[in-house]
Protein backbone atom coordinates (compact mmCIF):
# COMPACT_ATOMS: atom_id res chain seq x y z
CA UNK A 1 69.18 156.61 34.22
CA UNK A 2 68.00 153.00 35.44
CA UNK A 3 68.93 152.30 38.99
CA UNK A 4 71.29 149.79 39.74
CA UNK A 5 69.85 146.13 40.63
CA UNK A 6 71.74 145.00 43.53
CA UNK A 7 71.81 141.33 44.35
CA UNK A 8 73.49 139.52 47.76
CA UNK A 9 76.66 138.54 47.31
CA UNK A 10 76.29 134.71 47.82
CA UNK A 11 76.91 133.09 51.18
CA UNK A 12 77.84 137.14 52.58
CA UNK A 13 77.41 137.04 56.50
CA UNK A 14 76.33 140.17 58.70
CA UNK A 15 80.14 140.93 59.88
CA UNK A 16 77.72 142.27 63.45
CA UNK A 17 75.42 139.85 63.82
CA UNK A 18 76.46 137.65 66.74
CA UNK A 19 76.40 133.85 66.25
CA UNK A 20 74.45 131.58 67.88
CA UNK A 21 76.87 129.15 70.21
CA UNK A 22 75.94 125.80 70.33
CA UNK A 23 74.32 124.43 74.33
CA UNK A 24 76.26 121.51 74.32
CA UNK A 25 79.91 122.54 75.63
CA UNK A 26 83.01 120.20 76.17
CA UNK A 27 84.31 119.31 79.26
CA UNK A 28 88.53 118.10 78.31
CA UNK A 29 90.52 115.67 79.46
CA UNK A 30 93.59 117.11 79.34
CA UNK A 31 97.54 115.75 79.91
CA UNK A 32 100.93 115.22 78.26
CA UNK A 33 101.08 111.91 76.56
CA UNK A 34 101.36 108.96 79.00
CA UNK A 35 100.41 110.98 81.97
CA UNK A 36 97.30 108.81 82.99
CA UNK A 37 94.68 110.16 80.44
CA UNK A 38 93.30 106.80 79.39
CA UNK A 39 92.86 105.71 83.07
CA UNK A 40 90.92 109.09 83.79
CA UNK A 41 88.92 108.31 80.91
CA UNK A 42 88.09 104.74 81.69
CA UNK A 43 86.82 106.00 85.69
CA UNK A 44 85.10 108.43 83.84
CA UNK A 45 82.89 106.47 81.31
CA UNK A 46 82.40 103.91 83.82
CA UNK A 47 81.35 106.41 86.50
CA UNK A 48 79.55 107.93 84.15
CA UNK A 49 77.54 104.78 82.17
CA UNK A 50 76.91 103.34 85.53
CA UNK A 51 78.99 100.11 84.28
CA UNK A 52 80.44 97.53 86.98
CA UNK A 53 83.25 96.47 83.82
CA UNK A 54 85.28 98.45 81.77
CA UNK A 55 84.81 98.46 78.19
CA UNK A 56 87.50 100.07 76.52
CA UNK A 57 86.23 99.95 73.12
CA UNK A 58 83.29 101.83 74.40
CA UNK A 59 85.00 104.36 75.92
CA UNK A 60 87.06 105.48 72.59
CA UNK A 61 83.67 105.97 70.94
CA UNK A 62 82.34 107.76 74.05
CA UNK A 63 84.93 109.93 74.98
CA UNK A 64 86.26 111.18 71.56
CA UNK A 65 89.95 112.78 70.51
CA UNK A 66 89.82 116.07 69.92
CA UNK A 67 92.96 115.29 67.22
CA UNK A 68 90.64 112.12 65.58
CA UNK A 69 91.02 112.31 61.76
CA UNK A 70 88.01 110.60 61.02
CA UNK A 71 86.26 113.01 63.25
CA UNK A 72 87.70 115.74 61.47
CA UNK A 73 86.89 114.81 58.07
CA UNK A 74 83.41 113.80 58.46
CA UNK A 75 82.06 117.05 60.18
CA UNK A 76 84.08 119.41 58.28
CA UNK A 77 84.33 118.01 54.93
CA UNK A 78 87.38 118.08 54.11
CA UNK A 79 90.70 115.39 53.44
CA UNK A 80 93.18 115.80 56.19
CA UNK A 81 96.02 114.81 54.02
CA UNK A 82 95.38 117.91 51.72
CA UNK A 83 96.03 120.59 54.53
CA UNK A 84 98.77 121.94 55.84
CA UNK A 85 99.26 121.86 59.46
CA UNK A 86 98.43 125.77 60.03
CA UNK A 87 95.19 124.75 58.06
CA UNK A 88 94.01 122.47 60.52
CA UNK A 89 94.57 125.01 63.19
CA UNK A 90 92.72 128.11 61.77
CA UNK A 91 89.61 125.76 61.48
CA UNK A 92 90.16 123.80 64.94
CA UNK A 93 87.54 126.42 66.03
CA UNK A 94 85.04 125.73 63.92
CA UNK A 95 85.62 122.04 63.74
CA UNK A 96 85.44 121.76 67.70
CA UNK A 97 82.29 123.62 67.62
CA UNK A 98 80.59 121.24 64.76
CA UNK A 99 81.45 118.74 67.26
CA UNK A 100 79.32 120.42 69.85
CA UNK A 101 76.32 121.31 67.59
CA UNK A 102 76.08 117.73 66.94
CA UNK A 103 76.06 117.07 70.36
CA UNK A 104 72.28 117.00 72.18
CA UNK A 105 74.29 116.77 75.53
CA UNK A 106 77.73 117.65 76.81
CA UNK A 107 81.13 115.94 75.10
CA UNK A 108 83.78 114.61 77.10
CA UNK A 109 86.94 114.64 74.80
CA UNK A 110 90.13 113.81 75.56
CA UNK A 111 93.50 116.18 74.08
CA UNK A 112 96.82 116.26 74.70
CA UNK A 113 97.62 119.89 73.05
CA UNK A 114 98.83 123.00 74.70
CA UNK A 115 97.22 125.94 75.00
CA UNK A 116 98.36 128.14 72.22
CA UNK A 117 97.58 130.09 69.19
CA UNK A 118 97.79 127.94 65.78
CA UNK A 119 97.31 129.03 62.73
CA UNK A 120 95.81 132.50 63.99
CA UNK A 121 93.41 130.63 66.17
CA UNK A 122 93.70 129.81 70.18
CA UNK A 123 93.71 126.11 70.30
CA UNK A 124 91.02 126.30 73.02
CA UNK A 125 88.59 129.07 73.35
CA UNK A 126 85.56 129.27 75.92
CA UNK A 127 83.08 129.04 73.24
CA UNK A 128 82.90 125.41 73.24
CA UNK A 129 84.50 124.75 76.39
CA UNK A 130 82.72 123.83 80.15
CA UNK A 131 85.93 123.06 82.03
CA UNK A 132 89.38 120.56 81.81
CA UNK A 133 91.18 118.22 84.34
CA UNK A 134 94.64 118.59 83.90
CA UNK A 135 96.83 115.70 84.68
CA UNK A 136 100.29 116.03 85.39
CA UNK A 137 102.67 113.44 85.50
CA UNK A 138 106.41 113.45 86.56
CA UNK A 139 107.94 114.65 83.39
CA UNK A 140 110.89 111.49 84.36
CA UNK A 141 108.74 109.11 84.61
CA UNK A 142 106.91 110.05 81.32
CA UNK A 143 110.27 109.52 79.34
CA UNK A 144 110.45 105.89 80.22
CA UNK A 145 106.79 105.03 79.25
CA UNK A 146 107.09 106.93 76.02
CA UNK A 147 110.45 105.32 75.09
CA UNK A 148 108.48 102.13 75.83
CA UNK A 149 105.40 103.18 74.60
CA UNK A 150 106.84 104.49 71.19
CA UNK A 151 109.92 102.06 70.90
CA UNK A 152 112.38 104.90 70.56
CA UNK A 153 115.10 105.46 72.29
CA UNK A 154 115.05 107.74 75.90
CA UNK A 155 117.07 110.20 74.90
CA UNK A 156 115.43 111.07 71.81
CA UNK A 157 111.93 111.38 74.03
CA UNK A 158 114.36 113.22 76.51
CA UNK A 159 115.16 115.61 73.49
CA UNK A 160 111.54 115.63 72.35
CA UNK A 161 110.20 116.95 75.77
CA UNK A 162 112.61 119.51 75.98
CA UNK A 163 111.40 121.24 72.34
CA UNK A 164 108.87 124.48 73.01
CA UNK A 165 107.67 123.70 68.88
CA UNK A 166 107.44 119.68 69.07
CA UNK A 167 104.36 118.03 67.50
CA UNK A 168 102.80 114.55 67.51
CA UNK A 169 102.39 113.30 64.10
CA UNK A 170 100.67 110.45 64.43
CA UNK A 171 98.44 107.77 62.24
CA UNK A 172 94.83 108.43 62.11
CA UNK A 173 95.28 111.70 63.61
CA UNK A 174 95.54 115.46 62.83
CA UNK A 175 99.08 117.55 63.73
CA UNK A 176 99.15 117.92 67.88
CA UNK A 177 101.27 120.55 69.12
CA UNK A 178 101.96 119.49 72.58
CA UNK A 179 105.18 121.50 72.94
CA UNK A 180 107.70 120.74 75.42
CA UNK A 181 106.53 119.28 78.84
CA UNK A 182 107.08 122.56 80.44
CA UNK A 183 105.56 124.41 77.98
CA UNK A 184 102.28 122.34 78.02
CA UNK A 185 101.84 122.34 81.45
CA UNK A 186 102.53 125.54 82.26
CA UNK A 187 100.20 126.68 79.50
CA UNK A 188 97.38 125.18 81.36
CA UNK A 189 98.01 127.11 83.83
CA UNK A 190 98.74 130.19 82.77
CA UNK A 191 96.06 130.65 80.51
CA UNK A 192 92.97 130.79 82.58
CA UNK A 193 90.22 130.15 79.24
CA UNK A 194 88.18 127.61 81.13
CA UNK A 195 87.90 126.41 84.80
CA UNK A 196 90.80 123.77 85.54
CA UNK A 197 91.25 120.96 87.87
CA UNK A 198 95.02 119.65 88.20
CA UNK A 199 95.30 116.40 89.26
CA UNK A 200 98.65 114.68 89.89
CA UNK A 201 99.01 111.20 88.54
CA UNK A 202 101.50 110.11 91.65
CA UNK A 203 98.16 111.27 93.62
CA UNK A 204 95.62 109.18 91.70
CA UNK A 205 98.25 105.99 92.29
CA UNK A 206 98.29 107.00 95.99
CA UNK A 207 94.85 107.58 97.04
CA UNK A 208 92.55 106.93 93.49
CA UNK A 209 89.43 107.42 95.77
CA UNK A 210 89.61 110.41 97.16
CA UNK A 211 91.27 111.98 93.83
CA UNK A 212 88.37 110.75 91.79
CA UNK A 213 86.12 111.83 94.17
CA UNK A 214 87.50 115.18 93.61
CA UNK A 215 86.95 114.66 89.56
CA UNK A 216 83.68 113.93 90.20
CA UNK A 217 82.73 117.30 91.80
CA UNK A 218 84.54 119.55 90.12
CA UNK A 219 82.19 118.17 86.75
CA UNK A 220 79.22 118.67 88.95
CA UNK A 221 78.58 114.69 88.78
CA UNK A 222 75.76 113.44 91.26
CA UNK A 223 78.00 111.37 93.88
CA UNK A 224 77.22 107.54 94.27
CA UNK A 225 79.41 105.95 96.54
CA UNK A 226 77.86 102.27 94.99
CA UNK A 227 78.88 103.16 91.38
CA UNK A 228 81.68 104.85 92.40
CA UNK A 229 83.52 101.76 94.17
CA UNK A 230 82.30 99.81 91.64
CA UNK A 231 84.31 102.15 89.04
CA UNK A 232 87.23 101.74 91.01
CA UNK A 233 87.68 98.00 91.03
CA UNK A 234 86.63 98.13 87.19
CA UNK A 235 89.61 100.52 86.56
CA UNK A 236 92.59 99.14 88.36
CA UNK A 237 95.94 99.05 86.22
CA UNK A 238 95.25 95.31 86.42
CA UNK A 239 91.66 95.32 84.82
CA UNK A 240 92.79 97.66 82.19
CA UNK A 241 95.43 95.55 81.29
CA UNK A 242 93.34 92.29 81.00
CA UNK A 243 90.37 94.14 79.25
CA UNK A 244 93.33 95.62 76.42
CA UNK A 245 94.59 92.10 76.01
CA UNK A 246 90.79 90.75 75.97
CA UNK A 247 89.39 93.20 73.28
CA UNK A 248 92.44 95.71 72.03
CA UNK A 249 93.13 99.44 72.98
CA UNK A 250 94.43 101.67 70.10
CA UNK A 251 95.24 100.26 66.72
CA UNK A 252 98.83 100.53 67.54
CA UNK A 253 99.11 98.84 70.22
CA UNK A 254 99.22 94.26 70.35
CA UNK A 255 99.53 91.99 72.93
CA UNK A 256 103.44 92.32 72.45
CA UNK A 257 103.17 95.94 72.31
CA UNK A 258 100.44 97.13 75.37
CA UNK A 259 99.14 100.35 76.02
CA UNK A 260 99.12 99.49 79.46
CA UNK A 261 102.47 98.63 79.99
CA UNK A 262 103.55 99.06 84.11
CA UNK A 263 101.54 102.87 85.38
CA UNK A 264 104.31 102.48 88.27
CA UNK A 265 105.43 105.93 90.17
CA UNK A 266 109.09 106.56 90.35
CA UNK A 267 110.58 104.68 87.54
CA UNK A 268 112.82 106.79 86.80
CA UNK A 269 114.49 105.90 90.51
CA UNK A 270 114.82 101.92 90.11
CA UNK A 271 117.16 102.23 86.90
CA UNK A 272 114.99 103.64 84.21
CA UNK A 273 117.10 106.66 83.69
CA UNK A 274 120.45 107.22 83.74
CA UNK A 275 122.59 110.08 85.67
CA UNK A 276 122.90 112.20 82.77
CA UNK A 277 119.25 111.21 81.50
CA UNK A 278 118.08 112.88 84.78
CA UNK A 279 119.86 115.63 84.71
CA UNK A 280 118.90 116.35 81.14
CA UNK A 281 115.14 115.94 81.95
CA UNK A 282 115.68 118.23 85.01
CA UNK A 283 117.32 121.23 83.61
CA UNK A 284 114.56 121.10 80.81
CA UNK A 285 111.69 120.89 83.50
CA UNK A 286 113.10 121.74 87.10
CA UNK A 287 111.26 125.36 86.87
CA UNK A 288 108.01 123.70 85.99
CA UNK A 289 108.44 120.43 88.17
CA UNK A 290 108.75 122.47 91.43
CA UNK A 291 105.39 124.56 90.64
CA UNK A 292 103.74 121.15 90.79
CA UNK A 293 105.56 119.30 93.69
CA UNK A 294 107.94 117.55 91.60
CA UNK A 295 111.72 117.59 93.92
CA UNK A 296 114.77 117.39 91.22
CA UNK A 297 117.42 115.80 92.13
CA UNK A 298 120.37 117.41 90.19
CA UNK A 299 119.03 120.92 89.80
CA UNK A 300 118.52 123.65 92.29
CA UNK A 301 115.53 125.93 91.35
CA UNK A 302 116.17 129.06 93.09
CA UNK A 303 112.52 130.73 94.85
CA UNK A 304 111.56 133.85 93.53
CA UNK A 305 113.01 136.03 96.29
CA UNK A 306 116.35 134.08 95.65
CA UNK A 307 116.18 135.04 91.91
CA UNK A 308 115.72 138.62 93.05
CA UNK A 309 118.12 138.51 95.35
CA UNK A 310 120.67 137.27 92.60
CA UNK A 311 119.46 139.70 90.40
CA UNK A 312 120.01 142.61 92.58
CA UNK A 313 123.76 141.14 93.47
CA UNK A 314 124.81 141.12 89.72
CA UNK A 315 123.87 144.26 89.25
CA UNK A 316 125.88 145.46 92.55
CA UNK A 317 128.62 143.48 91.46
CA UNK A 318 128.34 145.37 87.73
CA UNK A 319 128.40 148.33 88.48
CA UNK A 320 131.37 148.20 90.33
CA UNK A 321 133.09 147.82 87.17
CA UNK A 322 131.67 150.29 85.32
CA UNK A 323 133.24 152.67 83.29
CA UNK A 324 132.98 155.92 84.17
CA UNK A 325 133.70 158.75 81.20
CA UNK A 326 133.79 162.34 82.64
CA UNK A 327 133.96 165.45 81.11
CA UNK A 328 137.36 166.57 81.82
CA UNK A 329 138.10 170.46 82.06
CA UNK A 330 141.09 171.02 79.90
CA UNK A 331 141.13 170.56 76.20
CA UNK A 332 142.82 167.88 74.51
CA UNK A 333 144.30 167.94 71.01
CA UNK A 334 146.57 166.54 68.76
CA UNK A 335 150.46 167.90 68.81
């Protein structure tokens, strides 16, 4: 009998043989929307580019979005408007890594997801990651500037923040699952897949030197107190706002419209928000907002000995009323 001719089955991988990760790695700039990202960003690349001025424009096509659908499209090949959300996610993997092998040198990208699985895949894995500074932003505060931002009312953002499932759907952009505000944050800090710096915003507005000072080590950046002043002054709210009206930030924002709109702490305090439009932003975040210094006003978040304590006192005070069946020791019947 003739033996069998077997041929390879066309594009069949060794299911053992490990891959070959790309050298380049990404380093993330990470936050809820309108938590300070883009002034992060614009320090950075001027830090970074050794620049005196900002240039905005320049920094978008430095510092890339990790939710870009042009991006997306051109290094995998493939129309964003013919997948399904979970689609994107199961090949977030491979796209982010495309990104890297592109890459000769390190990517700075800027994302706003949380740290989850989606579509079978984790959104962030260390494959293709160096490290992330997490900025965190009073979660109050944020519902003003996105109300603003997004020309929708408060409580609608309010309602938005407080949803574990909610995703930014967006022009020009693949699906971001960002979750609620709690869940985002917490995410980043629960789930250890990369080293993490957390940076307040309220700190950056209070001392921006010696929090970008801090920036700079943690990404290993050679210090140069020159360039580093000089990245200050290029960055403050004020020269952000004149370079956006000078050349444009974002194609939906206008002159009428800014993306940098005020970047003032405690909002939230001078009228922005209403009784009930604190309270509702507390009882969705107070748990969270406490872990990172944030004092509510309306809600009382008990410690964790507290919560044990509690615990342990409803279960004293239940079992006083429990009911007690015993075996009795005559018989019983019916007469």
């Amino acid at each position: 009998m003739a033996e069998e001719k077997k041929t390879p089955v066309a594009g069949a991988k060794n299911p053992f043989a490990k891959e070959k990760l790309p050298d380049a790695r990404i380093t993330w700039i990470q936050s809820y929307p309108r938590s300070g990202n883009a002034w992060v960003r614009a320090f950075l690349y001027t830090y970074m580019a050794e620049k005196d001025t900002i240039d905005l424009q320049a920094m978008g096509r430095a510092f890339s979005h990790d939710s870009s659908a042009f991006i997306f499209e051109r290094l995998m090949r493939e129309e964003v408007s013919k997948l399904k959300p979970a689609d994107i996610g199961e090949k977030r993997t491979e796209f982010l890594l495309r990104a890297c092998r592109s890459s000769k040198n390190d990517l700075v990208m800027r994302s706003h997801l949380l740290q989850t699985d989606w579509g079978g895949q984790p959104t962030f894995l260390p494959h293709f990651s160096r490290a992330a500074i997490v900025i965190v932003r009073d979660p109050r505060d944020i519902a003003i500037s996105t109300a603003a931002d997004m020309e929708i009312p408060v409580d609608a953002v309010i309602a938005n923040m407080a949803q574990p499932q909610f995703a930014l759907l967006s022009k020009g952009t693949t699906p971001q699952p960002i979750g609620s505000w709690t869940r985002n944050v917490l995410s980043w800090l629960s789930r250890p897949s990369m080293p993490r710096l957390f940076v307040r915003y309220e700190d950056l507005i209070e001392n921006p030197r010696k929090e970008f000072m801090r920036i700079i080590a943690f990404m290993n950046l050679r210090l140069d107190f020159g360039q580093l002043d000089k990245a200050l002054e290029a960055t403050t709210f004020e020269k952000l706002a004149k370079a956006e009206k000078e050349d444009g930030f974002g194609g939906a924002h206008s002159a009428e419209k800014p993306f940098f709109r005020s970047g003032q702490v405690g909002q939230w305090r001078d009228g922005g928000l209403s009784l009930g439009q604190i309270q509702s932003v507390e009882q969705a975040c107070a748990q969270a907002m406490v872990v990172f210094g944030y004092e509510p006003e309306t809600v009382r978040v008990l410690s964790a000995d507290e919560a044990e304590a509690a615990h342990l006192a409803q279960e004293a005070e239940g079992a006083k009323d429990e009911v007690v069946i015993e075996d009795g020791d005559g018989e019983t019947g019916e007469a």
